[in-house]
C-alpha atoms as a PDB file:
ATOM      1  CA  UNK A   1    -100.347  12.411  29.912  1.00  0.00           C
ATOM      2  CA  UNK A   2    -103.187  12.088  27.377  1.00  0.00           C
ATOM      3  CA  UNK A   3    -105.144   9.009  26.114  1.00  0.00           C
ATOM      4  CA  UNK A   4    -102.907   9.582  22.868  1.00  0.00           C
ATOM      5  CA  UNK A   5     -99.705   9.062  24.789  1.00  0.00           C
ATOM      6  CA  UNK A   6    -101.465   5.812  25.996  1.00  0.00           C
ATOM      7  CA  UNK A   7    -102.237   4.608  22.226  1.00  0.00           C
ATOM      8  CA  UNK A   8     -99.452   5.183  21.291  1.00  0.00           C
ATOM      9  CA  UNK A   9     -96.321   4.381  23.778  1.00  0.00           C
ATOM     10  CA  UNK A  10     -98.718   1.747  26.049  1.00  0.00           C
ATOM     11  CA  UNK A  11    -100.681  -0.265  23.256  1.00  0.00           C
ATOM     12  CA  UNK A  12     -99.419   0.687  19.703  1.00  0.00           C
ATOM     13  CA  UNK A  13     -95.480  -1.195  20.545  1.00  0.00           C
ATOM     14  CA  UNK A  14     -97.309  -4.550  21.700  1.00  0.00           C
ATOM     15  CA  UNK A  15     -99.959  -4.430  18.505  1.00  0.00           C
ATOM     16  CA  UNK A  16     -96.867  -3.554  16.387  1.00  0.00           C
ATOM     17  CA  UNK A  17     -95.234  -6.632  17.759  1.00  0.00           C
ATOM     18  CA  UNK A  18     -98.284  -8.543  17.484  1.00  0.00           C
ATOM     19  CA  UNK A  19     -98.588  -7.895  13.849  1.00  0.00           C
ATOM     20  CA  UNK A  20     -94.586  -8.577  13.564  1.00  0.00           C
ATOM     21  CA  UNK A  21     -95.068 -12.116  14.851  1.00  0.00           C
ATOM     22  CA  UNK A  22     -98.402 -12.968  13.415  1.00  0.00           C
ATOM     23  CA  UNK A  23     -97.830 -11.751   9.902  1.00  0.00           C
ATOM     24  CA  UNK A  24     -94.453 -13.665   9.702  1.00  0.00           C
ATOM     25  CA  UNK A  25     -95.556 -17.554  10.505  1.00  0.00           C
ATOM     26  CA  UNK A  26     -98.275 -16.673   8.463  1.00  0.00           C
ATOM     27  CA  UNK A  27     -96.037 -15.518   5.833  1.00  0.00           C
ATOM     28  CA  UNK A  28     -93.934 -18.541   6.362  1.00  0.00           C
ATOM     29  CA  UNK A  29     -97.224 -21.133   6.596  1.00  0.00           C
ATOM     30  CA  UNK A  30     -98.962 -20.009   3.516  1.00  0.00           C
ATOM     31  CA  UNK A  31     -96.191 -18.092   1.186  1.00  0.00           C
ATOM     32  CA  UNK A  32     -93.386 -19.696   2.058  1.00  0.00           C
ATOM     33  CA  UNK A  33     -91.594 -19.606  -1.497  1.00  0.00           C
ATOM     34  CA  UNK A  34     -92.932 -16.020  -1.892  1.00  0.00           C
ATOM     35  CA  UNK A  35     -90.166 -14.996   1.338  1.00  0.00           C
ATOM     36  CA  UNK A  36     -87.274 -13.728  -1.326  1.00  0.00           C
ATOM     37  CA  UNK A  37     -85.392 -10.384  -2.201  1.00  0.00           C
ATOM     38  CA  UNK A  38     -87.288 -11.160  -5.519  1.00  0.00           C
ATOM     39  CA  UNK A  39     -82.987  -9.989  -6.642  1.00  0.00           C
ATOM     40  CA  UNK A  40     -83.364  -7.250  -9.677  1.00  0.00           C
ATOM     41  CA  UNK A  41     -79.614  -8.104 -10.101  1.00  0.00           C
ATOM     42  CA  UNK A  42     -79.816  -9.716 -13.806  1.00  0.00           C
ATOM     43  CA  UNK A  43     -81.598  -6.293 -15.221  1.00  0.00           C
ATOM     44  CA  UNK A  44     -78.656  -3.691 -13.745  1.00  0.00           C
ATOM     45  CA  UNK A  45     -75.695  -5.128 -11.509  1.00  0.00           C
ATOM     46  CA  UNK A  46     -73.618  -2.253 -11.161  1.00  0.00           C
ATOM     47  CA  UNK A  47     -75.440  -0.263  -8.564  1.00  0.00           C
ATOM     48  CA  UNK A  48     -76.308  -2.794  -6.495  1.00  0.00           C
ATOM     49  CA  UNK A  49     -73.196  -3.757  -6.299  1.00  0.00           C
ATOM     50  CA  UNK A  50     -72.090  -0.599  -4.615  1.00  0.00           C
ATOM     51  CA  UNK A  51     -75.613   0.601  -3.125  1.00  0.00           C
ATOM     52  CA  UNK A  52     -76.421  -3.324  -1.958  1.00  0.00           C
ATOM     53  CA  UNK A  53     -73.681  -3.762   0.243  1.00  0.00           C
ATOM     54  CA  UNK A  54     -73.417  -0.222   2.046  1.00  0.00           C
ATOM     55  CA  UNK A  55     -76.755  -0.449   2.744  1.00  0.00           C
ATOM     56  CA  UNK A  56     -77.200  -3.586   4.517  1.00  0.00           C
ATOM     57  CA  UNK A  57     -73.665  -3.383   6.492  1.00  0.00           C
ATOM     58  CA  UNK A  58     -75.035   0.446   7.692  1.00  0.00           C
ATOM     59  CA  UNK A  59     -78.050  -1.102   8.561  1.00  0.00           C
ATOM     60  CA  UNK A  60     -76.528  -3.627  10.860  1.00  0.00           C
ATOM     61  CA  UNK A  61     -74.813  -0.497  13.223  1.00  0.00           C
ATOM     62  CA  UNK A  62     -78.288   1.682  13.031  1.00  0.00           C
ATOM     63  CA  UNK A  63     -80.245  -1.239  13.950  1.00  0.00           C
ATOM     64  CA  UNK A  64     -77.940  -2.685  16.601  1.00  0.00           C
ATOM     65  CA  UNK A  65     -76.131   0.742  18.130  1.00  0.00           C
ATOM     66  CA  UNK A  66     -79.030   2.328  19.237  1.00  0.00           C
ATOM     67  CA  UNK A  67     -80.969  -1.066  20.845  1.00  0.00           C
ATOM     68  CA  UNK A  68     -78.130  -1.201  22.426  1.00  0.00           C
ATOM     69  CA  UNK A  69     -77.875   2.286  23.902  1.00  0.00           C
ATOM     70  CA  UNK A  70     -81.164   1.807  24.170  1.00  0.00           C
ATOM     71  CA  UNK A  71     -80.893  -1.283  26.700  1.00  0.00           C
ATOM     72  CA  UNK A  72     -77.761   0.027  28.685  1.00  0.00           C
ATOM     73  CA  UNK A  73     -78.741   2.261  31.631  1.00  0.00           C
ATOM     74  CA  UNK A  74     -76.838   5.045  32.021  1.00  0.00           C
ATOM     75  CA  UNK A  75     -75.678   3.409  35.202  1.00  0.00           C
ATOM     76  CA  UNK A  76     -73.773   0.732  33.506  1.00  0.00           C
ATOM     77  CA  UNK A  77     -71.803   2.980  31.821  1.00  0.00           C
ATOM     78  CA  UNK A  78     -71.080   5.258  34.880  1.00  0.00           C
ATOM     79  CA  UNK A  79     -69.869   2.025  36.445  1.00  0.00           C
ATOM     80  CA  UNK A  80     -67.172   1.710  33.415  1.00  0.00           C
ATOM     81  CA  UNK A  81     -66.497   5.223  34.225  1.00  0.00           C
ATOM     82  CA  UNK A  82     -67.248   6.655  30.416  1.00  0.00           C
ATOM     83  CA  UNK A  83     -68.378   9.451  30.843  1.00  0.00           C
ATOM     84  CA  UNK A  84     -71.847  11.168  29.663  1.00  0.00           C
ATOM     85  CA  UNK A  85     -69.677  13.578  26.682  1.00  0.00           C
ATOM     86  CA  UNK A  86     -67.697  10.084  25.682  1.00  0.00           C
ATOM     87  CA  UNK A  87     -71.089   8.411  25.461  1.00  0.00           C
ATOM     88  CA  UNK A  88     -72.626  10.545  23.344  1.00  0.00           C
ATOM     89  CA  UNK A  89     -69.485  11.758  21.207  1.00  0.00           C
ATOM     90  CA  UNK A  90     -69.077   7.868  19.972  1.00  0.00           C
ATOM     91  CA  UNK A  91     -72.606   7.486  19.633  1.00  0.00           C
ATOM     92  CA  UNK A  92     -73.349  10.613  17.810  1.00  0.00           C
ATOM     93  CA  UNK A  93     -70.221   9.684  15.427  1.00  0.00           C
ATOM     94  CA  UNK A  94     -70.823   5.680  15.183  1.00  0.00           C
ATOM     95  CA  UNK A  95     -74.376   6.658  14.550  1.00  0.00           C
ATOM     96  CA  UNK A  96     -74.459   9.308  12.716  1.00  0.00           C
ATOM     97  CA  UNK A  97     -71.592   7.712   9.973  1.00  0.00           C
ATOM     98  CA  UNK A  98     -73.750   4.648  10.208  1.00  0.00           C
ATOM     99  CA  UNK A  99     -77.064   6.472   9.323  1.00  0.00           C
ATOM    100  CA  UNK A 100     -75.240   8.589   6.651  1.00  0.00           C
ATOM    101  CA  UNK A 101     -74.122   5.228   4.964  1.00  0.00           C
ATOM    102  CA  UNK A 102     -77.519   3.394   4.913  1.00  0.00           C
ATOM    103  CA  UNK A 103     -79.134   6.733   3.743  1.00  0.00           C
ATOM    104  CA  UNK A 104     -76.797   7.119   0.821  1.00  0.00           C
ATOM    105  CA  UNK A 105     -77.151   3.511   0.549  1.00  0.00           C
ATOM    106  CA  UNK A 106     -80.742   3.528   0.056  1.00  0.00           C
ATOM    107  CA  UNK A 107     -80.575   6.420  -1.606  1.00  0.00           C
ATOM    108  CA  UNK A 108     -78.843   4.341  -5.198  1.00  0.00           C
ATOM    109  CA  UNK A 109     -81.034   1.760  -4.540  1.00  0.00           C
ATOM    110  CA  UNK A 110     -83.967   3.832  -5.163  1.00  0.00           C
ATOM    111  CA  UNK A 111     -82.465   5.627  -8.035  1.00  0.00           C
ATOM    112  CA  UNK A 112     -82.035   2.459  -9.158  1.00  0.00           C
ATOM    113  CA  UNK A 113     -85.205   1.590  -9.156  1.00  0.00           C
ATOM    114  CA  UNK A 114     -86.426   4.606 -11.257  1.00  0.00           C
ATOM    115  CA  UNK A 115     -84.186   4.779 -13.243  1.00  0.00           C
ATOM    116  CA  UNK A 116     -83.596   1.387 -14.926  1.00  0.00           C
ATOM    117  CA  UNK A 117     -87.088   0.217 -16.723  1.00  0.00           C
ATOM    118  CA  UNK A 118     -86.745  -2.981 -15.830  1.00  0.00           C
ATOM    119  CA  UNK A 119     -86.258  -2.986 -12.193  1.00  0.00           C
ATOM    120  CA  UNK A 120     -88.964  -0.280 -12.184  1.00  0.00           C
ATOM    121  CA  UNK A 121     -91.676  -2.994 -13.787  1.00  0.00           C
ATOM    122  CA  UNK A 122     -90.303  -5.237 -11.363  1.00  0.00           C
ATOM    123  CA  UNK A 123     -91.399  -2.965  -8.125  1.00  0.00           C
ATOM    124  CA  UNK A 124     -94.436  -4.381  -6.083  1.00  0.00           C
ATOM    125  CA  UNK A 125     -96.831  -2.150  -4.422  1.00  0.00           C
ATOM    126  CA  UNK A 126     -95.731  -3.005  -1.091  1.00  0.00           C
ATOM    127  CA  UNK A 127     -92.257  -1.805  -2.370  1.00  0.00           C
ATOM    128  CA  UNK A 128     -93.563   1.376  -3.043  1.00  0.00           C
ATOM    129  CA  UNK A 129     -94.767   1.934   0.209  1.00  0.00           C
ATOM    130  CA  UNK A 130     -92.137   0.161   2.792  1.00  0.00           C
ATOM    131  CA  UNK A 131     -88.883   1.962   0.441  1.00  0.00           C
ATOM    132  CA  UNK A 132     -90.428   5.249   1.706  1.00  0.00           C
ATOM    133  CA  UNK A 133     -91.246   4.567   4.900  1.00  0.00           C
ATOM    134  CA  UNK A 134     -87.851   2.886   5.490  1.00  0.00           C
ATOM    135  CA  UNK A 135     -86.188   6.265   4.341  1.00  0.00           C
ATOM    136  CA  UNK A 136     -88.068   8.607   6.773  1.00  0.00           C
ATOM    137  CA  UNK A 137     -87.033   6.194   9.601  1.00  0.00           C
ATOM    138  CA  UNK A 138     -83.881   6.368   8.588  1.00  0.00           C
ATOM    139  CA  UNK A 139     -83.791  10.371   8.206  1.00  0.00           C
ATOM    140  CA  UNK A 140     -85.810  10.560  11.356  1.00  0.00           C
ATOM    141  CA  UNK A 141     -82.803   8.922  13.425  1.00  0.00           C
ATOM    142  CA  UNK A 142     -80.281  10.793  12.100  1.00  0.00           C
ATOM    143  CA  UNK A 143     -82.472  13.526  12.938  1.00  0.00           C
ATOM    144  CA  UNK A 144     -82.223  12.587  16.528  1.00  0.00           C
ATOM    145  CA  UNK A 145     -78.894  11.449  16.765  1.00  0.00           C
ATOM    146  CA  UNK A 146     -78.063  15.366  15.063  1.00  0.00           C
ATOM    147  CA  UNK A 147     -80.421  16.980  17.347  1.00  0.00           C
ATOM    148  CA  UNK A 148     -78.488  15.682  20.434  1.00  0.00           C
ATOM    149  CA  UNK A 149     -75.583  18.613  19.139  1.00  0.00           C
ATOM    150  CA  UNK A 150     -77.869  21.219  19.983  1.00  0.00           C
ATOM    151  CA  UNK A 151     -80.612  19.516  22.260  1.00  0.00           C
ATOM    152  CA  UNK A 152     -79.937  19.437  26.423  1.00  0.00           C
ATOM    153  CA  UNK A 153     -82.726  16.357  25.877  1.00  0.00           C
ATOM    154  CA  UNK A 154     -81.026  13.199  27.307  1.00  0.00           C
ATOM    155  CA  UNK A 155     -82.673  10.216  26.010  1.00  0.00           C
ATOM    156  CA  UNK A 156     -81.038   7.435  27.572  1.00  0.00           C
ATOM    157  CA  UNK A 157     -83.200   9.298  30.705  1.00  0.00           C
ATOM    158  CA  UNK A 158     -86.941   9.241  28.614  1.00  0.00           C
ATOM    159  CA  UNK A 159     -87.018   7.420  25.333  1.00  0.00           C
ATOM    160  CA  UNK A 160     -84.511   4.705  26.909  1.00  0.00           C
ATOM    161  CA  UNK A 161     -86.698   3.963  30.225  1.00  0.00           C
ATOM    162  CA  UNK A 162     -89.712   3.571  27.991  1.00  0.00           C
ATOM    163  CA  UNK A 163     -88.158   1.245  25.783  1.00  0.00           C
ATOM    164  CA  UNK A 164     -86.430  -0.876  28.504  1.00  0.00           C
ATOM    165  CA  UNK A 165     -90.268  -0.995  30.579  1.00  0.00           C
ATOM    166  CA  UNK A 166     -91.982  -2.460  27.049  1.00  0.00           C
ATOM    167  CA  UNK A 167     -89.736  -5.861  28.531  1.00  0.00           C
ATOM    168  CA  UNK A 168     -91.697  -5.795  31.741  1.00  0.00           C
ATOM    169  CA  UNK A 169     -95.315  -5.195  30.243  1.00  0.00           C
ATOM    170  CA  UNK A 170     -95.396  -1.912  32.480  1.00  0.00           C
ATOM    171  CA  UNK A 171     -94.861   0.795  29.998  1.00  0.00           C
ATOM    172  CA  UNK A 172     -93.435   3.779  31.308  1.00  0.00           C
ATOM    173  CA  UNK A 173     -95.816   6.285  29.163  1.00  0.00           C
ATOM    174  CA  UNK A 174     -94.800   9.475  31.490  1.00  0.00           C
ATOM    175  CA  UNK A 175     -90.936   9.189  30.291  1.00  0.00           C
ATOM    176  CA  UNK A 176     -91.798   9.353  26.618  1.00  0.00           C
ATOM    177  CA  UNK A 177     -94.564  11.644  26.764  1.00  0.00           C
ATOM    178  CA  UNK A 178     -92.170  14.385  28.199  1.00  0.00           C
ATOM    179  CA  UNK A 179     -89.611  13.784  24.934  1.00  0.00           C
ATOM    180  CA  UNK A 180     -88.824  15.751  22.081  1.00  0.00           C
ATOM    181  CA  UNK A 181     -91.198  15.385  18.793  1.00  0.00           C
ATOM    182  CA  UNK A 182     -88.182  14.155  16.710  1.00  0.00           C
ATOM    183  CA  UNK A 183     -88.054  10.812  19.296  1.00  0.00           C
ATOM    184  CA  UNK A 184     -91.650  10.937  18.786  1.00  0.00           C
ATOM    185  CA  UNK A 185     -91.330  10.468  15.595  1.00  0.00           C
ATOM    186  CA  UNK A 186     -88.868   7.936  15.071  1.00  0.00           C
ATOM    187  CA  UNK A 187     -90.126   5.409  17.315  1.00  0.00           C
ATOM    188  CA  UNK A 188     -93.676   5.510  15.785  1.00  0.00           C
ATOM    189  CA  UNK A 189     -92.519   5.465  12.427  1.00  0.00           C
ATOM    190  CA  UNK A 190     -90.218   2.282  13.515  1.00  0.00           C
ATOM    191  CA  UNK A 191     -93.489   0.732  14.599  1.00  0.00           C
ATOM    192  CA  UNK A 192     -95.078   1.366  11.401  1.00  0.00           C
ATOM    193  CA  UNK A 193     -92.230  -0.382   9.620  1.00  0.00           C
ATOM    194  CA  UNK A 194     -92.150  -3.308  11.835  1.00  0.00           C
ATOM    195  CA  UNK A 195     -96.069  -4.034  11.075  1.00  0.00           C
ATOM    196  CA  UNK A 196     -95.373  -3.763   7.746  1.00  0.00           C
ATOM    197  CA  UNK A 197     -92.402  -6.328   7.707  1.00  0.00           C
ATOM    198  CA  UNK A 198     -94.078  -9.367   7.393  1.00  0.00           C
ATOM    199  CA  UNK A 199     -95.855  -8.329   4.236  1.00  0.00           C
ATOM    200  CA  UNK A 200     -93.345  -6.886   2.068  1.00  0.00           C
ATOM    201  CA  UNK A 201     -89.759  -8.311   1.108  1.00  0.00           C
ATOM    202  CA  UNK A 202     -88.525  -7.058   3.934  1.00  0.00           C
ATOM    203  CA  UNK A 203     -89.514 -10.413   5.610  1.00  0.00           C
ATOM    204  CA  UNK A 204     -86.134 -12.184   3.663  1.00  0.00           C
ATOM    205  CA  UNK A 205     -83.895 -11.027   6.530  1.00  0.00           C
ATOM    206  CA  UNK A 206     -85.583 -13.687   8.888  1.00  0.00           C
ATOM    207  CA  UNK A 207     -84.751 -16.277   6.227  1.00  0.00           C
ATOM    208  CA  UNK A 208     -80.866 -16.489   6.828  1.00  0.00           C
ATOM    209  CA  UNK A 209     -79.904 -19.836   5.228  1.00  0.00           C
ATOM    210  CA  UNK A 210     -77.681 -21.401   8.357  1.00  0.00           C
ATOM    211  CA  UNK A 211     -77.828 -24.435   7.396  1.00  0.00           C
ATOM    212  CA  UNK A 212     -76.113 -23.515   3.924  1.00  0.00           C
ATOM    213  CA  UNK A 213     -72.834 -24.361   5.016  1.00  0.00           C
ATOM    214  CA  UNK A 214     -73.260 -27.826   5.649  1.00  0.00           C
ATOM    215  CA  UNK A 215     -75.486 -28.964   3.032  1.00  0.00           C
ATOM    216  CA  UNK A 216     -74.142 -31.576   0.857  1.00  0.00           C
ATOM    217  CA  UNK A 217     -72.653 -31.073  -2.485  1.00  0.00           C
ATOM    218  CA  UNK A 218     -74.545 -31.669  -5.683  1.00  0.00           C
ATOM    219  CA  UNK A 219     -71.930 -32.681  -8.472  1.00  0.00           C
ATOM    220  CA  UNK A 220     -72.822 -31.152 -12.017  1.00  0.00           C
ATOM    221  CA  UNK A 221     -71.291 -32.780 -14.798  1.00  0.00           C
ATOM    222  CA  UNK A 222     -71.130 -31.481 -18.138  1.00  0.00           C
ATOM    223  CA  UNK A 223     -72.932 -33.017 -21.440  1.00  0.00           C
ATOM    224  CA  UNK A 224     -70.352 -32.962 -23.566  1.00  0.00           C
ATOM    225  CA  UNK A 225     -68.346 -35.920 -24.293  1.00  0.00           C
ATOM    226  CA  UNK A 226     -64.665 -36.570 -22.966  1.00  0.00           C
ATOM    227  CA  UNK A 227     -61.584 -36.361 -25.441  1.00  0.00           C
ATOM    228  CA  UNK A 228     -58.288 -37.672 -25.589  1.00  0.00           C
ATOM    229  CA  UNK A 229     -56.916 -40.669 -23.659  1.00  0.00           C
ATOM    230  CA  UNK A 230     -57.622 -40.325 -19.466  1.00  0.00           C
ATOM    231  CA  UNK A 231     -60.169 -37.363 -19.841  1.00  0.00           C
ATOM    232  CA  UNK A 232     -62.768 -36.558 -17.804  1.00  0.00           C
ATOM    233  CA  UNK A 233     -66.001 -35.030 -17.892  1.00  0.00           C
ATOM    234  CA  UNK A 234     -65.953 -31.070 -16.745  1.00  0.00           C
ATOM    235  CA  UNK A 235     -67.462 -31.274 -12.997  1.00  0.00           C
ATOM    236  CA  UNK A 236     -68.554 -28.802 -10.679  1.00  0.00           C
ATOM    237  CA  UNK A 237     -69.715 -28.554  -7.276  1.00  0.00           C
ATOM    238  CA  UNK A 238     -72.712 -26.247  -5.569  1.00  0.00           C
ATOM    239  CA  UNK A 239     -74.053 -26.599  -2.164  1.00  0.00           C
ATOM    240  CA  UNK A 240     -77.767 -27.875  -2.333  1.00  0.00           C
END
């Protein structure tokens, strides 16, 4: 174990984190109107339409199947008696179909982008770097998840211990020193992305609108005047 494995698996997740947290109140405090998708939807609706949606559900399963797998010793599972082949057959296939999806996904969005003038004007700088750096995390997890195939590695046995000793400030350094460069690489590109986050558009997903659904209703009623005996003005109704 080097000073470099120390950097990076002891320090670099808890300044990554640091950066996550710091850069979003900020964001919130002091550009709080500037937290949008800044939506390219009025120059070129069609992709987006298909491209929009497969990317964001796929991104749901690669986010949240391997924290999971992640955060579930292999004991648990042994418990539930599903075996080590079962384990990784649904997670190379739930994962892999996931990452596949989000890829391809991501993949139209981009096109998208450079292809259509308008949305292309419409890119920020910080685009320009996060889009890229969200596609090579991305790649570099289906990467993993397709180098299990072929790979003895077992990561629920390095990559998972370190992850689950971040939670107790004691990071196990030793168990991901010993892994494979491909879970190298994912992980610290992961940690790039996350201290980028706050700074790009990115930042939109921690601005779900729960309260949407019980807002009051603003009535809208039209300008035009009313005709014939008993009419009424058009009206229509939008949450605030």
């Amino acid at each position: 174990m080097t000073h470099l494995h120390i950097a990076l698996w002891g320090v670099l997740p808890y300044l990554a984190l640091a950066v996550l947290v710091a850069g979003t109140v900020w964001r919130y405090r002091y550009d709080r109107f500037g937290v949008t998708t800044r939506s390219s939807q009025l120059h070129e609706s069609r992709m987006p339409r298909i491209g929009g949606p497969l990317f964001h559900h796929a991104l749901f399963l690669v986010i949240g199947g391997p924290v999971t797998g992640l955060l579930v010793p292999e004991t648990v599972t042994r418990r539930l008696r599903i075996s080590e082949a079962q384990y990784h057959a649904v997670a190379l296939a739930m994962g892999g179909a996931a990452g596949v999806a989000a890829v391809t996904g991501l993949a139209l969005l981009l096109y998208r982008g450079q292809r259509v003038p308008a949305v292309r004007r419409a890119t920020s700088r910080s685009d320009r770097v996060t889009y890229p750096l969200l596609a090579l995390v991305l790649l570099a997890g289906l990467t993993a998840t397709a180098s299990s195939v072929t790979t003895p590695y077992d990561y629920r046995l390095g990559v998972a211990v370190w992850f689950r000793s971040l939670f107790t400030l004691d990071p196990d350094v030793t168990a991901m020193a010993h892994a494979p460069l491909v879970h190298h690489m994912h992980p610290f590109l992961a940690l790039a992305l996350f201290a980028l986050w706050p700074f790009s558009r990115l930042v939109h997903a921690f601005a779900v609108p729960v309260g949407y659904a019980v807002r009051p209703y603003v009535v809208y009623r039209s300008r035009g005047r009313a005709t014939g005996p008993g009419a009424r003005p058009v009206t229509a109704r939008r949450r605030a």
